[in-house]
PDB file of N, CA and C in Angstrom:
ATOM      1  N   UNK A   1     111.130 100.335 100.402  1.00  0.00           N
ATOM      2  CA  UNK A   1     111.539 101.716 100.332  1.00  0.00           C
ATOM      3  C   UNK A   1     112.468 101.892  99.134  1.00  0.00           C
ATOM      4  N   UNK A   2     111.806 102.628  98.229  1.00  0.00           N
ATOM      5  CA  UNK A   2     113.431 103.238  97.111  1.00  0.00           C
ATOM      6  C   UNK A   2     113.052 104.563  97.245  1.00  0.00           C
ATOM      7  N   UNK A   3     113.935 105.372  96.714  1.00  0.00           N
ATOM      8  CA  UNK A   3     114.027 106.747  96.264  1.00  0.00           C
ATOM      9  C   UNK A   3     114.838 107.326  95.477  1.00  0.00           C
ATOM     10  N   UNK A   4     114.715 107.979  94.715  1.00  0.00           N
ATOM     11  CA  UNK A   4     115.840 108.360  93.820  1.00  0.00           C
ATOM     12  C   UNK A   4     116.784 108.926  94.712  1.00  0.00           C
ATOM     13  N   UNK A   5     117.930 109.027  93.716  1.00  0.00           N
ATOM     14  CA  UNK A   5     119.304 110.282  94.449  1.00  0.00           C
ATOM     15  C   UNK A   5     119.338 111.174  93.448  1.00  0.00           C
ATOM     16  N   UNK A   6     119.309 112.419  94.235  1.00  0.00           N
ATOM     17  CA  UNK A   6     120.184 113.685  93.115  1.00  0.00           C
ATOM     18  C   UNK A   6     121.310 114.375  93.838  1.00  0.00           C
ATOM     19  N   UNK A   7     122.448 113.965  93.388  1.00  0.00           N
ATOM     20  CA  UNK A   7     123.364 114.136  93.773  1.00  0.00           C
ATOM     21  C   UNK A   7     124.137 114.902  91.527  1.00  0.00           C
ATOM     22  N   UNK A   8     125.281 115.579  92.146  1.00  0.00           N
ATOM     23  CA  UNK A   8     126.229 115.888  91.079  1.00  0.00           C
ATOM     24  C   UNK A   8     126.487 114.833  90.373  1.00  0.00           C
ATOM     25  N   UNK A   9     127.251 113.702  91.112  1.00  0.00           N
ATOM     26  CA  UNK A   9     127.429 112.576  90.566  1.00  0.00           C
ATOM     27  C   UNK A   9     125.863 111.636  89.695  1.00  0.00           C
ATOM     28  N   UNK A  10     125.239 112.087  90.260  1.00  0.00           N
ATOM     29  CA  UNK A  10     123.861 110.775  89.815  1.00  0.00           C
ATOM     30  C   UNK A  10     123.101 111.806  88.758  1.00  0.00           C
ATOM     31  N   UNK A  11     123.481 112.767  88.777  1.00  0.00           N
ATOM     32  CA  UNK A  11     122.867 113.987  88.094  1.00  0.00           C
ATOM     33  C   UNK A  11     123.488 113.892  86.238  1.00  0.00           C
ATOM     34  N   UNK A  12     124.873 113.707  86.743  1.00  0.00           N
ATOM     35  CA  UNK A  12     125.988 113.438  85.485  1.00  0.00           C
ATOM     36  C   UNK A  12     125.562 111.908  84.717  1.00  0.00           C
ATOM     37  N   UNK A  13     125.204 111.280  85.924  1.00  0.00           N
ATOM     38  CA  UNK A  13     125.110 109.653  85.091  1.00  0.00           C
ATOM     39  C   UNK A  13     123.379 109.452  84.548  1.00  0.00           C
ATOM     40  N   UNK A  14     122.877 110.638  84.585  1.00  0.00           N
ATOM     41  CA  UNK A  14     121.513 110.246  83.990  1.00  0.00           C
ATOM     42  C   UNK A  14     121.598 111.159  82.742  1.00  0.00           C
ATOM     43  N   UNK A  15     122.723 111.606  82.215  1.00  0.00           N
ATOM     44  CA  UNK A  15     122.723 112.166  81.022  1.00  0.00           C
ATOM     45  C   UNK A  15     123.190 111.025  80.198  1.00  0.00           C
ATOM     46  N   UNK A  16     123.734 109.934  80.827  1.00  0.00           N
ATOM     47  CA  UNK A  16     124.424 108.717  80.352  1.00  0.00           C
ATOM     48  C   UNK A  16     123.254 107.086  80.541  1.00  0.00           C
ATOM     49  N   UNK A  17     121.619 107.306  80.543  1.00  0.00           N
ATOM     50  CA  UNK A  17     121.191 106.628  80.786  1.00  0.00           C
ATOM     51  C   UNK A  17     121.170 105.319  82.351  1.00  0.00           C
ATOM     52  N   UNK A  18     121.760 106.515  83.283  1.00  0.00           N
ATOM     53  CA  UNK A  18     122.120 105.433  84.470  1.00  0.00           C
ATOM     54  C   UNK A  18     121.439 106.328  85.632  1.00  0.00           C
ATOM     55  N   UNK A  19     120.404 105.650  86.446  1.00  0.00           N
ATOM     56  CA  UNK A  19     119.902 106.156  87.499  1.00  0.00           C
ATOM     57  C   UNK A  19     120.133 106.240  88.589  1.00  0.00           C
ATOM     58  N   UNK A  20     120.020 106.630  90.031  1.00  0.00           N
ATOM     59  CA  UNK A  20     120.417 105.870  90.882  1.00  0.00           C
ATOM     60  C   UNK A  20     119.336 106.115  92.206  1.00  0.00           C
ATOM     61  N   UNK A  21     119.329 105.258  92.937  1.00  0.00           N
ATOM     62  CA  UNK A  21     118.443 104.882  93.767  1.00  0.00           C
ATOM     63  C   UNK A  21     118.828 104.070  95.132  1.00  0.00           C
ATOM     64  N   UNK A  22     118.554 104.725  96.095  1.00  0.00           N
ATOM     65  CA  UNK A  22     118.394 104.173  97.676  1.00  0.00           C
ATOM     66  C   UNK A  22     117.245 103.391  97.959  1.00  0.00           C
ATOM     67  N   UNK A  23     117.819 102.230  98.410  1.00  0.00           N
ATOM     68  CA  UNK A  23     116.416 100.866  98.801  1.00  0.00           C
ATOM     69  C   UNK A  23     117.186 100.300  99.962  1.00  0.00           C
ATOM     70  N   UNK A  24     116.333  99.091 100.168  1.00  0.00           N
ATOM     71  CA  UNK A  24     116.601  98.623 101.233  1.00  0.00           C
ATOM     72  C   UNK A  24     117.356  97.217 101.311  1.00  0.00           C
ATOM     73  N   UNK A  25     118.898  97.277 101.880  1.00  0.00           N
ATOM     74  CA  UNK A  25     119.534  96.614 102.259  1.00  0.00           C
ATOM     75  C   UNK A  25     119.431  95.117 101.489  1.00  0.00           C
ATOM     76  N   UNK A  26     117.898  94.724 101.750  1.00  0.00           N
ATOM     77  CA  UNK A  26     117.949  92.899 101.953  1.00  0.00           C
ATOM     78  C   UNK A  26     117.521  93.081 100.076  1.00  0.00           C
ATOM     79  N   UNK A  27     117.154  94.080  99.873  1.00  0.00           N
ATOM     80  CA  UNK A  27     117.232  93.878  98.225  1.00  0.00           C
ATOM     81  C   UNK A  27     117.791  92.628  97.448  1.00  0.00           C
ATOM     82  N   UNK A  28     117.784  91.926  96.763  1.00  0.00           N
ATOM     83  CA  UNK A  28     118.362  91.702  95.378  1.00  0.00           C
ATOM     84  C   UNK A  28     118.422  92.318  94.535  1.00  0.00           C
ATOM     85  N   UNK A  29     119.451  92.048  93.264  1.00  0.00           N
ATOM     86  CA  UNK A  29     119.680  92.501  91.689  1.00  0.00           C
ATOM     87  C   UNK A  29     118.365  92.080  91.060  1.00  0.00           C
ATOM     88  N   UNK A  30     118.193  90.895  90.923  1.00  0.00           N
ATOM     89  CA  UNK A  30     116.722  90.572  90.500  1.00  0.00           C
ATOM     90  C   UNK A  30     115.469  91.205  91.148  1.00  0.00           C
ATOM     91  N   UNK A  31     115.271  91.039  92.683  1.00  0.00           N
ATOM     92  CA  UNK A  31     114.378  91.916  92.917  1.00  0.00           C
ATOM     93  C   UNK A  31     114.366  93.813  92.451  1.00  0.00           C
ATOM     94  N   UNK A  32     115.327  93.996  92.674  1.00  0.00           N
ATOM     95  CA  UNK A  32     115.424  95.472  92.206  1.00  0.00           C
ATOM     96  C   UNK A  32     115.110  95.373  90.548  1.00  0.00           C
ATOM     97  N   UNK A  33     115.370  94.848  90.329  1.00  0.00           N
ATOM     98  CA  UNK A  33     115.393  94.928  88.241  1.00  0.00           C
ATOM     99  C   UNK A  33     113.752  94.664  87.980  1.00  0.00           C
ATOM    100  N   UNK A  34     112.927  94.084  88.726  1.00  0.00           N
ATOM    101  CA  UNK A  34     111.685  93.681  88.970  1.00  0.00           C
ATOM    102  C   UNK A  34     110.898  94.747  89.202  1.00  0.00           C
ATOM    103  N   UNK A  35     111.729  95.609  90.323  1.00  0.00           N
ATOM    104  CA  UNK A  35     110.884  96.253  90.713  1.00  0.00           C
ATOM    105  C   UNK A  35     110.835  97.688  89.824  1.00  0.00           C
ATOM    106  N   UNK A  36     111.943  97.771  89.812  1.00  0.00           N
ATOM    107  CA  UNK A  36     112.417  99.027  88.745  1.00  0.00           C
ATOM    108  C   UNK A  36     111.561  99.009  86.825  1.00  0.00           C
ATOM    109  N   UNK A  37     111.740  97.456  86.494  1.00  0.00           N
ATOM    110  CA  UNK A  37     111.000  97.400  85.362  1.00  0.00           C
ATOM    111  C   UNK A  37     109.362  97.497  85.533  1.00  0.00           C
ATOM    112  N   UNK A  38     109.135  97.018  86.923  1.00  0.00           N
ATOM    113  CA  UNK A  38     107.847  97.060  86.767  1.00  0.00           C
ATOM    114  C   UNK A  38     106.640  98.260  87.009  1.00  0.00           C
ATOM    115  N   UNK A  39     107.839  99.528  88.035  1.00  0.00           N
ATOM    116  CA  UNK A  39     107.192 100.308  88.353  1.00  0.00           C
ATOM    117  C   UNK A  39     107.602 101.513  87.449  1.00  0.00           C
ATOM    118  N   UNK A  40     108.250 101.638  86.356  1.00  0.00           N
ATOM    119  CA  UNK A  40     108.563 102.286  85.598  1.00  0.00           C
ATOM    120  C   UNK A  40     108.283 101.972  83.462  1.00  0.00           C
ATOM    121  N   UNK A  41     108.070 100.745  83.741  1.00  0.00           N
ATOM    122  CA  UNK A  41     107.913 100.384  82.527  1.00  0.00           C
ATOM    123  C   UNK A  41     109.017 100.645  81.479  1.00  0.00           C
ATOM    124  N   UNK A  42     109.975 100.275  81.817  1.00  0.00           N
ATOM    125  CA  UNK A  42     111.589 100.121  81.238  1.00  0.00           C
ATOM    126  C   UNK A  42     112.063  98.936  81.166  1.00  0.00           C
ATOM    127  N   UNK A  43     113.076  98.633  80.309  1.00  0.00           N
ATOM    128  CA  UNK A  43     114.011  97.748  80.361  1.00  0.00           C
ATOM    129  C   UNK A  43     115.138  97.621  81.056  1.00  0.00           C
ATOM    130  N   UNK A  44     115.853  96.903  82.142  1.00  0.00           N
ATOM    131  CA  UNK A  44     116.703  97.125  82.351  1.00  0.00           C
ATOM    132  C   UNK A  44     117.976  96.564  82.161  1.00  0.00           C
ATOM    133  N   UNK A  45     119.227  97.142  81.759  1.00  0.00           N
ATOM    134  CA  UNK A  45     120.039  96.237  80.969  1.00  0.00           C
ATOM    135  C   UNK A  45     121.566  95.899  82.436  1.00  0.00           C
ATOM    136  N   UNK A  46     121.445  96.760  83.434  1.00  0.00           N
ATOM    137  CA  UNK A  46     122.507  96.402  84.179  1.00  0.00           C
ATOM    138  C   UNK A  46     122.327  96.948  85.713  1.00  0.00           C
ATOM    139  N   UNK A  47     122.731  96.567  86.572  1.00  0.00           N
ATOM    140  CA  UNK A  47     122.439  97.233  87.902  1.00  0.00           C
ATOM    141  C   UNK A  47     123.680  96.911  88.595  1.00  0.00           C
ATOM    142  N   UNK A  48     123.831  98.018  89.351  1.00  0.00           N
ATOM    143  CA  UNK A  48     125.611  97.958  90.195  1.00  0.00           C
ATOM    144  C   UNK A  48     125.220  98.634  91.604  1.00  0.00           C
ATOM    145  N   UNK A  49     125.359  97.520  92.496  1.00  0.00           N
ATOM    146  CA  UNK A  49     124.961  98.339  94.162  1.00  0.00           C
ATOM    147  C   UNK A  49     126.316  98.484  95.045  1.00  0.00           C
ATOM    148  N   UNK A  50     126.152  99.350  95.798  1.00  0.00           N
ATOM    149  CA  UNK A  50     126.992  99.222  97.055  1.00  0.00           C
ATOM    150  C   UNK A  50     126.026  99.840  97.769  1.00  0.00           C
ATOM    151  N   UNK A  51     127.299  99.683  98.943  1.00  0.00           N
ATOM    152  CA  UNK A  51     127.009 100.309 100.317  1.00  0.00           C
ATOM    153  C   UNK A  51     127.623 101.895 100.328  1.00  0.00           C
ATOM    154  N   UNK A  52     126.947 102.826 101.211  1.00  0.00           N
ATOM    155  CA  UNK A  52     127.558 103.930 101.138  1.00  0.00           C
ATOM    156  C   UNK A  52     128.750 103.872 103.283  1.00  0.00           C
ATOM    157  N   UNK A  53     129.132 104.484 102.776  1.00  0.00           N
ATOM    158  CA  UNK A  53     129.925 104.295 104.047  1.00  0.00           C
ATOM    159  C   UNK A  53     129.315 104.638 105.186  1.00  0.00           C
ATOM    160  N   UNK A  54     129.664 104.424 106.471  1.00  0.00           N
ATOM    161  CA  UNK A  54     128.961 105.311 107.924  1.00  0.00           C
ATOM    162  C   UNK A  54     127.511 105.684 107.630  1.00  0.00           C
ATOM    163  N   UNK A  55     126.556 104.524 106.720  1.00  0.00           N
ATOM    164  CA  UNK A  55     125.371 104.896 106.648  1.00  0.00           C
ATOM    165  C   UNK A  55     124.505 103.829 107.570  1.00  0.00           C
ATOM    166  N   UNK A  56     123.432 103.764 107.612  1.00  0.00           N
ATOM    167  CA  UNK A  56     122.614 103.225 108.208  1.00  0.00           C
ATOM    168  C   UNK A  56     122.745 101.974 107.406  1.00  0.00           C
ATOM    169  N   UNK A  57     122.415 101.048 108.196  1.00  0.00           N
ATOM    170  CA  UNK A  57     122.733  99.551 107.649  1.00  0.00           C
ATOM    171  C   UNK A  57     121.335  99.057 107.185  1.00  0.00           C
ATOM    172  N   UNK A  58     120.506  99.761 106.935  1.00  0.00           N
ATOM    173  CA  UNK A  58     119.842  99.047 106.171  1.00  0.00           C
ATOM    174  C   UNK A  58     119.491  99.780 105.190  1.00  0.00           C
ATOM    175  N   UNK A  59     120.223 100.329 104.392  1.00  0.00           N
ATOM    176  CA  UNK A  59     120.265 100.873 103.269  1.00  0.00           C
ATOM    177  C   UNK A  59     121.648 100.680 102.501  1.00  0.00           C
ATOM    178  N   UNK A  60     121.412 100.431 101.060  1.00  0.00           N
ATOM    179  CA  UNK A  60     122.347 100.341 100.327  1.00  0.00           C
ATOM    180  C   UNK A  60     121.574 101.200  99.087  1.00  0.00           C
ATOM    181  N   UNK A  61     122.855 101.605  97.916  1.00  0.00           N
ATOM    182  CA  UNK A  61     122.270 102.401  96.493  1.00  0.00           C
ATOM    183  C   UNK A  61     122.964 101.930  95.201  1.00  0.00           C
ATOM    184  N   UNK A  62     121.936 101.566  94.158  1.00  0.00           N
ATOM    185  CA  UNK A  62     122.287 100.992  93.074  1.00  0.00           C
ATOM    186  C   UNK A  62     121.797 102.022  92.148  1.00  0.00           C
ATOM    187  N   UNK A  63     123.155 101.781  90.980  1.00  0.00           N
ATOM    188  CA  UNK A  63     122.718 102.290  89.796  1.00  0.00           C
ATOM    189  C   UNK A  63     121.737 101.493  88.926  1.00  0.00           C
ATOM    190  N   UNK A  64     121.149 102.346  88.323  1.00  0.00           N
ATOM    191  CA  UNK A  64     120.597 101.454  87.633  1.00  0.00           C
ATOM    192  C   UNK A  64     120.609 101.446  85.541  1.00  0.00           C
ATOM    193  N   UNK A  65     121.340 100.869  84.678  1.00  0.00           N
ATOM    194  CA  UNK A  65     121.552 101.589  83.609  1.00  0.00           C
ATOM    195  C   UNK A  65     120.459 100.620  82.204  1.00  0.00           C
ATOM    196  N   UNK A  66     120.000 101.895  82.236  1.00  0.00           N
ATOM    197  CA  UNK A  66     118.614 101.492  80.979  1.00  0.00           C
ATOM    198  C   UNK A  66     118.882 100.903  79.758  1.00  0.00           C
ATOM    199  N   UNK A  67     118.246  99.875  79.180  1.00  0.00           N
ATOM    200  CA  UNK A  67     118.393  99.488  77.666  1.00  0.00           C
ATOM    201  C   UNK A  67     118.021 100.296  76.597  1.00  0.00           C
ATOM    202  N   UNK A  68     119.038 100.621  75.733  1.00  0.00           N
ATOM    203  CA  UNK A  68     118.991 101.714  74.646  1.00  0.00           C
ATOM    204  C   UNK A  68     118.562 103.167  75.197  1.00  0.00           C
ATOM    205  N   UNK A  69     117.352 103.876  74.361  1.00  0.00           N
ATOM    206  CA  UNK A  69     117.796 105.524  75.118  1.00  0.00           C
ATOM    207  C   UNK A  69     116.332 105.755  75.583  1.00  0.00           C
ATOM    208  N   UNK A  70     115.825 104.520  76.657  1.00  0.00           N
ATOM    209  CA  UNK A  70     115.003 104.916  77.255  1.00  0.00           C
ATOM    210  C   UNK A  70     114.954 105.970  78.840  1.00  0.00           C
ATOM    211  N   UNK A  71     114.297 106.262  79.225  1.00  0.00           N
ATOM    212  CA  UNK A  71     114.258 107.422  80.055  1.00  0.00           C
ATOM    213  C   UNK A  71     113.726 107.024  81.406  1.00  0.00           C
ATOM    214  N   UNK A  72     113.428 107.640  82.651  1.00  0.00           N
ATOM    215  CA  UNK A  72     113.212 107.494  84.077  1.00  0.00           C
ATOM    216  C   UNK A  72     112.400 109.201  84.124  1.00  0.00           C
ATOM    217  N   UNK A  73     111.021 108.787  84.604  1.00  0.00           N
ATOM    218  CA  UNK A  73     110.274 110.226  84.946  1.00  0.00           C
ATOM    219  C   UNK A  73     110.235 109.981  85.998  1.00  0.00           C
ATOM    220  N   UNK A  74     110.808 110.747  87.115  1.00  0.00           N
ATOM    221  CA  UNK A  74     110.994 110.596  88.499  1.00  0.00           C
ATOM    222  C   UNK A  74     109.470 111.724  88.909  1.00  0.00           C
ATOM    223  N   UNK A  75     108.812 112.742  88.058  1.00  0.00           N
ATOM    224  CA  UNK A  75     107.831 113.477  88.639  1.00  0.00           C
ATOM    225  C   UNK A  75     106.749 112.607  88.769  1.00  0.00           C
ATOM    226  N   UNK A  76     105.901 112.957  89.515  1.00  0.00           N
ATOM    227  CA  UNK A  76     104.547 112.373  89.852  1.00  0.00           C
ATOM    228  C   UNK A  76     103.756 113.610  89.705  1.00  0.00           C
ATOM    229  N   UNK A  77     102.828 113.432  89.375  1.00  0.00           N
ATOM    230  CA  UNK A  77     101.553 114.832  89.697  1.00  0.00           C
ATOM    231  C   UNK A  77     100.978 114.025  90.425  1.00  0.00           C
ATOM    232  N   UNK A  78      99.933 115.308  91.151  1.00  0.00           N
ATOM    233  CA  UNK A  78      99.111 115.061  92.149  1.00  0.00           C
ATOM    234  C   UNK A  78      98.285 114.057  92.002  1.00  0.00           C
ATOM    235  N   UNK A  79      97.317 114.376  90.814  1.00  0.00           N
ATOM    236  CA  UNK A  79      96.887 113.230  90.639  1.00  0.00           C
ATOM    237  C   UNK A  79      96.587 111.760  91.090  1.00  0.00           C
ATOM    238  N   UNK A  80      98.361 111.613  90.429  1.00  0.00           N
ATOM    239  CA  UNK A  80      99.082 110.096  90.518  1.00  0.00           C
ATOM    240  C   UNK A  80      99.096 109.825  92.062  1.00  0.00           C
ATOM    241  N   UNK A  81      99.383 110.682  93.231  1.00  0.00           N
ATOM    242  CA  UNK A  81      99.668 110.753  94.358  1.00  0.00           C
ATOM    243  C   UNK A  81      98.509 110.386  94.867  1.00  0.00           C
ATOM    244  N   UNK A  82      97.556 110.918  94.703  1.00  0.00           N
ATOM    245  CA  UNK A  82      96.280 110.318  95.226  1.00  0.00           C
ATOM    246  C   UNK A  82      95.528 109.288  95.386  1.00  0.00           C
TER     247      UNK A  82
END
């Protein structure tokens, strides 16, 4: 499970090349950087997770911050969905 966040805060840090994203708990840094490079076709140069407080325990959210001034297309068309 990932999903993006749009939040104010995550909204501000993607003008700054940094994404952020809800996954699941048993994650790794390496697995996430894997998964993130692979399903996006990016580089990734750093990743920073926590926990959010009084949340469900099997979720945690990492930033994720891109090498040089590459980008994150969070849209899908239908298409792609299909």
């Amino acid at each position: 499970m990932i999903r993006p966040v749009l939040t104010e805060k995550s909204l501000r840090l993607m003008e700054e090349g940094q994404y952020t994203f809800d996954l699941n708990r048993e994650w790794t840094k390496p697995q996430i950087k894997f998964f993130i490079e692979d399903l996006f076709k990016v580089q990734v140069s750093a990743i920073r997770t926590y926990r959010l407080p009084r949340q469900l325990k099997t979720q945690k959210r990492a930033i994720i911050q891109l090498q040089g001034s590459q980008t994150l297309d969070y849209t899908f068309s239908e298409a792609e969905e299909s």
